[in-house]
N, C-alpha and C. Protein backbone atom coordinates (compact mmCIF):
# COMPACT_ATOMS: atom_id res chain seq x y z
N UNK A 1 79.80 -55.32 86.51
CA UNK A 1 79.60 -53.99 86.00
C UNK A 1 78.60 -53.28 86.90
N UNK A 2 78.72 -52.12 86.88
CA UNK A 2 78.03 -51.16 87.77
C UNK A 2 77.32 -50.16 87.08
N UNK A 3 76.22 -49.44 87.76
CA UNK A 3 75.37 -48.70 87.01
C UNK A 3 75.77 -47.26 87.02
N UNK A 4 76.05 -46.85 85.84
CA UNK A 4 76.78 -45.09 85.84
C UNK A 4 75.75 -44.14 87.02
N UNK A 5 74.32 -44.02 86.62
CA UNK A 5 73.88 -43.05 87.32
C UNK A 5 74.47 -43.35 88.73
N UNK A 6 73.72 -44.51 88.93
CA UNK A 6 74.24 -44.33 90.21
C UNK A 6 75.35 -44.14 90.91
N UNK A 7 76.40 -44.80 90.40
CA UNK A 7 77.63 -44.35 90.84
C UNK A 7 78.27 -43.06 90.65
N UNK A 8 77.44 -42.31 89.98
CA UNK A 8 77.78 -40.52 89.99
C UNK A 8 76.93 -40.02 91.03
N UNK A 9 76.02 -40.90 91.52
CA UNK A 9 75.42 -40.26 92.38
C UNK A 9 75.57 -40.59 93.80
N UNK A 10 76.76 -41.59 93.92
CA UNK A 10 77.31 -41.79 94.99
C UNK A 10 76.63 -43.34 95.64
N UNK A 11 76.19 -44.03 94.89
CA UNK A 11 75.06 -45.23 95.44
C UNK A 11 76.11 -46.23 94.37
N UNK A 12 75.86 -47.70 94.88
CA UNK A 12 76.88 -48.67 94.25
C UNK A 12 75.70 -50.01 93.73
N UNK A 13 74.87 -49.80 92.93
CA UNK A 13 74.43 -51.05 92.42
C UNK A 13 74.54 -51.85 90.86
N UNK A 14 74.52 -52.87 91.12
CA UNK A 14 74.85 -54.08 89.98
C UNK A 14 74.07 -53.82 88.55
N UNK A 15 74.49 -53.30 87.95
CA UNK A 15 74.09 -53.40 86.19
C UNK A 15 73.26 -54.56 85.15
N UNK A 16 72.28 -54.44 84.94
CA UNK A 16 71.52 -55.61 84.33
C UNK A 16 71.24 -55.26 83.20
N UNK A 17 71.94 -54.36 82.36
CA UNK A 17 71.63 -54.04 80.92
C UNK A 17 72.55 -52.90 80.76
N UNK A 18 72.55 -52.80 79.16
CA UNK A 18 73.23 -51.38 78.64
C UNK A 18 72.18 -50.62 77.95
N UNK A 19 72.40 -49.18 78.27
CA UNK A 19 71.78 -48.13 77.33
C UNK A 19 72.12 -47.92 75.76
N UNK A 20 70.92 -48.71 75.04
CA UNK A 20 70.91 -49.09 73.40
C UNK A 20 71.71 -47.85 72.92
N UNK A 21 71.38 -46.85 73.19
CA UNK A 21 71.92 -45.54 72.94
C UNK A 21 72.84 -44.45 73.40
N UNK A 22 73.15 -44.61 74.38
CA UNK A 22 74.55 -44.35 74.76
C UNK A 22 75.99 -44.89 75.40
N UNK A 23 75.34 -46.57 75.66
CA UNK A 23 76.16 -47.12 75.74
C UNK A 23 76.38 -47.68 77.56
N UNK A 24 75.45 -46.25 78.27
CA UNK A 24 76.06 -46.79 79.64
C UNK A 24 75.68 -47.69 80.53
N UNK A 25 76.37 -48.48 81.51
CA UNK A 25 75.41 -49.62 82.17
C UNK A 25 74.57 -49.04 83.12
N UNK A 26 73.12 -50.07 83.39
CA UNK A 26 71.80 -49.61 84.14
C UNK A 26 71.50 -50.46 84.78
N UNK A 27 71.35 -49.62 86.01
CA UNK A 27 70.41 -50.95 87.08
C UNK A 27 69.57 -51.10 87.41
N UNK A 28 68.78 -52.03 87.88
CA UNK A 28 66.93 -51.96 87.75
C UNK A 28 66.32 -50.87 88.36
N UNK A 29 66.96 -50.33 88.87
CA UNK A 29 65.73 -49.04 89.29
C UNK A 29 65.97 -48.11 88.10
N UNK A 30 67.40 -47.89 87.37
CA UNK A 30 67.23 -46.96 86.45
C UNK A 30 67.08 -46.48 85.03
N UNK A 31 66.96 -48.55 84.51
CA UNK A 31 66.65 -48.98 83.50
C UNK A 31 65.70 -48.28 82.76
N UNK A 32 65.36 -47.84 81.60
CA UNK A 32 63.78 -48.04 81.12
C UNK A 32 63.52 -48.96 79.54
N UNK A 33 63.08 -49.70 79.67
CA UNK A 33 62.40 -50.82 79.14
C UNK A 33 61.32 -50.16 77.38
N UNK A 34 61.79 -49.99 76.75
CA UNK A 34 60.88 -49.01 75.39
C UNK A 34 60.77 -49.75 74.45
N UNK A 35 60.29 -49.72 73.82
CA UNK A 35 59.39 -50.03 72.05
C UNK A 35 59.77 -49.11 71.02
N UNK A 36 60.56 -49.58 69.87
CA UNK A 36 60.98 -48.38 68.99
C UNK A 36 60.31 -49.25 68.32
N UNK A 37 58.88 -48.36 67.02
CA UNK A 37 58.72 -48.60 65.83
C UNK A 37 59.63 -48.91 64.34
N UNK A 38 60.27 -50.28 63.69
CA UNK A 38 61.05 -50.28 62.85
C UNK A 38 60.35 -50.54 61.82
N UNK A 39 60.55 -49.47 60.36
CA UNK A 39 60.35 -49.46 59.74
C UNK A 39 60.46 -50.58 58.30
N UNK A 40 60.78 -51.72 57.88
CA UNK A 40 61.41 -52.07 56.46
C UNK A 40 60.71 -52.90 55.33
N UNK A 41 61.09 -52.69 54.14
CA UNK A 41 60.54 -53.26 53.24
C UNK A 41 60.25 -54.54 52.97
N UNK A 42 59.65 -55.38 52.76
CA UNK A 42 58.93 -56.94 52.63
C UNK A 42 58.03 -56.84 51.29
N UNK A 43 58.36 -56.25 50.34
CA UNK A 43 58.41 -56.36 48.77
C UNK A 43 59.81 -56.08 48.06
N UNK A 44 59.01 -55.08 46.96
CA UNK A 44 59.78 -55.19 45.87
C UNK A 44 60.11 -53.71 45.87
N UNK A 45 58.92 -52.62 46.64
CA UNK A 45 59.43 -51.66 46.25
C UNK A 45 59.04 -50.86 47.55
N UNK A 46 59.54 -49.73 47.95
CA UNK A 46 59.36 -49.35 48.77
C UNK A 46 57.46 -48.79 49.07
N UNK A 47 56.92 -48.87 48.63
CA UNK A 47 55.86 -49.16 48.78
C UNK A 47 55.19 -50.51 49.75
N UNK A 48 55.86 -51.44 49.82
CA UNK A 48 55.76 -52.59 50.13
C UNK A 48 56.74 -52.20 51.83
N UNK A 49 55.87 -51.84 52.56
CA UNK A 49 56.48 -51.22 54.08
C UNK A 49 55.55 -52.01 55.62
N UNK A 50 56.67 -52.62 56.02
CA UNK A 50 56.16 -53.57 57.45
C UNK A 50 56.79 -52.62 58.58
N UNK A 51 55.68 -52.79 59.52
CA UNK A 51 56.19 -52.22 60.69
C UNK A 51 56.64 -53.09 61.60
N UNK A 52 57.63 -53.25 62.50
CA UNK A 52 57.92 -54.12 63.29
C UNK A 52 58.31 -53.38 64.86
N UNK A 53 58.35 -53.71 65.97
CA UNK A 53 58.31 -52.89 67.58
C UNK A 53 59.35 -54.01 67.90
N UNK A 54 60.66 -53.70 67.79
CA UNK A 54 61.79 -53.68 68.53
C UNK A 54 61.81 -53.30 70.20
N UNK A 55 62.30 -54.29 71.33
CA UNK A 55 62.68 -53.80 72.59
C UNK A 55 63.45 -52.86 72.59
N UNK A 56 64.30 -51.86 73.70
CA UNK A 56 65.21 -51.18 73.50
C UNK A 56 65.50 -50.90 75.31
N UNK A 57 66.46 -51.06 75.33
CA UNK A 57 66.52 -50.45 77.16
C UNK A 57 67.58 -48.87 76.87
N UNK A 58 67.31 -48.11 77.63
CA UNK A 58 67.61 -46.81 77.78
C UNK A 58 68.08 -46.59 79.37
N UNK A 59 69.20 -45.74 79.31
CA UNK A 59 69.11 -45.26 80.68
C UNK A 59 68.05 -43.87 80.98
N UNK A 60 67.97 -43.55 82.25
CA UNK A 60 66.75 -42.33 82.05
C UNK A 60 66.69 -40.91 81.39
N UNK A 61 67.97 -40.68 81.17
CA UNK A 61 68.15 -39.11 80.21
C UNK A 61 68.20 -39.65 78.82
N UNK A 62 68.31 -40.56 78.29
CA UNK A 62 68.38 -41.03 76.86
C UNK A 62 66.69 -41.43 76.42
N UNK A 63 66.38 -41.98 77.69
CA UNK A 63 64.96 -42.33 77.49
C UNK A 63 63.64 -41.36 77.15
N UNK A 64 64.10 -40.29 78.23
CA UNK A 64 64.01 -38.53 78.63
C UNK A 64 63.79 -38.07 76.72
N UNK A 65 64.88 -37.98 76.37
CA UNK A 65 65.47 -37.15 75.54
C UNK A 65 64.63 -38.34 74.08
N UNK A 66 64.93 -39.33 73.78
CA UNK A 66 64.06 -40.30 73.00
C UNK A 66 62.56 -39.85 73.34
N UNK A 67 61.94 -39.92 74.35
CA UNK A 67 60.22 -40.11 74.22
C UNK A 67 60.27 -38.44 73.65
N UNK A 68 60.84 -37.56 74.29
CA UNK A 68 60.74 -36.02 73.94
C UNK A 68 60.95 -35.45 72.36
N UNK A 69 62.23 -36.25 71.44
CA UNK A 69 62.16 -35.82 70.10
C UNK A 69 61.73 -36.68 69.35
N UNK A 70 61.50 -38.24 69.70
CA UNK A 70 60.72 -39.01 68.75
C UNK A 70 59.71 -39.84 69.59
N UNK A 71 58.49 -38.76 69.60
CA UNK A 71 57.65 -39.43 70.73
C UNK A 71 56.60 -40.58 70.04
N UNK A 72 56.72 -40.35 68.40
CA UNK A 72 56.09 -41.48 67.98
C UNK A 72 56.81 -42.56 67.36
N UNK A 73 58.29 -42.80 67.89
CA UNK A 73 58.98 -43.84 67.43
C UNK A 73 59.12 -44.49 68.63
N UNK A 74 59.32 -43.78 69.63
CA UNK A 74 59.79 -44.59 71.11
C UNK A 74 59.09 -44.16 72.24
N UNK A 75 58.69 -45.39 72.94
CA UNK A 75 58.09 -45.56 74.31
C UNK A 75 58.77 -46.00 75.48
N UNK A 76 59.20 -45.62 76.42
CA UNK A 76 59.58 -46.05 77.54
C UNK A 76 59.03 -45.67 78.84
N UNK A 77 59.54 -47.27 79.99
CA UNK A 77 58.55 -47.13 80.98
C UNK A 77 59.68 -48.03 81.78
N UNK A 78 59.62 -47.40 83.27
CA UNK A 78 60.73 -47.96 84.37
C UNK A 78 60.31 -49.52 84.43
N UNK A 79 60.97 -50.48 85.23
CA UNK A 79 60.59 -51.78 85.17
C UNK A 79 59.49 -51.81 86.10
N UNK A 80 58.38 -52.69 85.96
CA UNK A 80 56.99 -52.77 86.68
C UNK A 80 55.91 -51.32 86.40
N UNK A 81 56.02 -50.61 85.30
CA UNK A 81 55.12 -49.93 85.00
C UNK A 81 54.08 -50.52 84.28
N UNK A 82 52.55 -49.98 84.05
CA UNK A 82 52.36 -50.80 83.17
C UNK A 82 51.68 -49.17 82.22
């Protein structure tokens, strides 16, 4: 499998993940690597609320568009950022 951006952009490299959210394949330069906050219950009533930080890989306009309308649910960062 091959990585969409790039191959719209005329460059041919090897795919090492899919975009959680739209589905398309990514290659390490155009991966991004994020943390979504998950919300769920661990009682009886919704009162009873655990947070848990899920991985998530994104390609870069999904990632773009994620940190921009839910900037306190999701974090993303290219591979080797820190």
């Amino acid at each position: 499998m091959r990585c969409l951006d790039c191959r719209v952009n005329g460059q041919d490299r090897p795919a090492v993940g899919i975009c959680t959210n739209c589905g398309a394949a990514v290659c390490e330069q155009c991966v991004r690597i994020g943390r979504q906050e998950t919300s769920h219950v661990t009682g009886f009533s919704s009162a009873d609320l655990s947070l848990t930080e899920t991985r998530q890989l994104a390609c870069p306009e999904c990632a773009a568009a994620l940190s921009a309308q839910h900037s306190h649910e999701y974090r993303f960062k290219p591979i080797g950022a820190s």
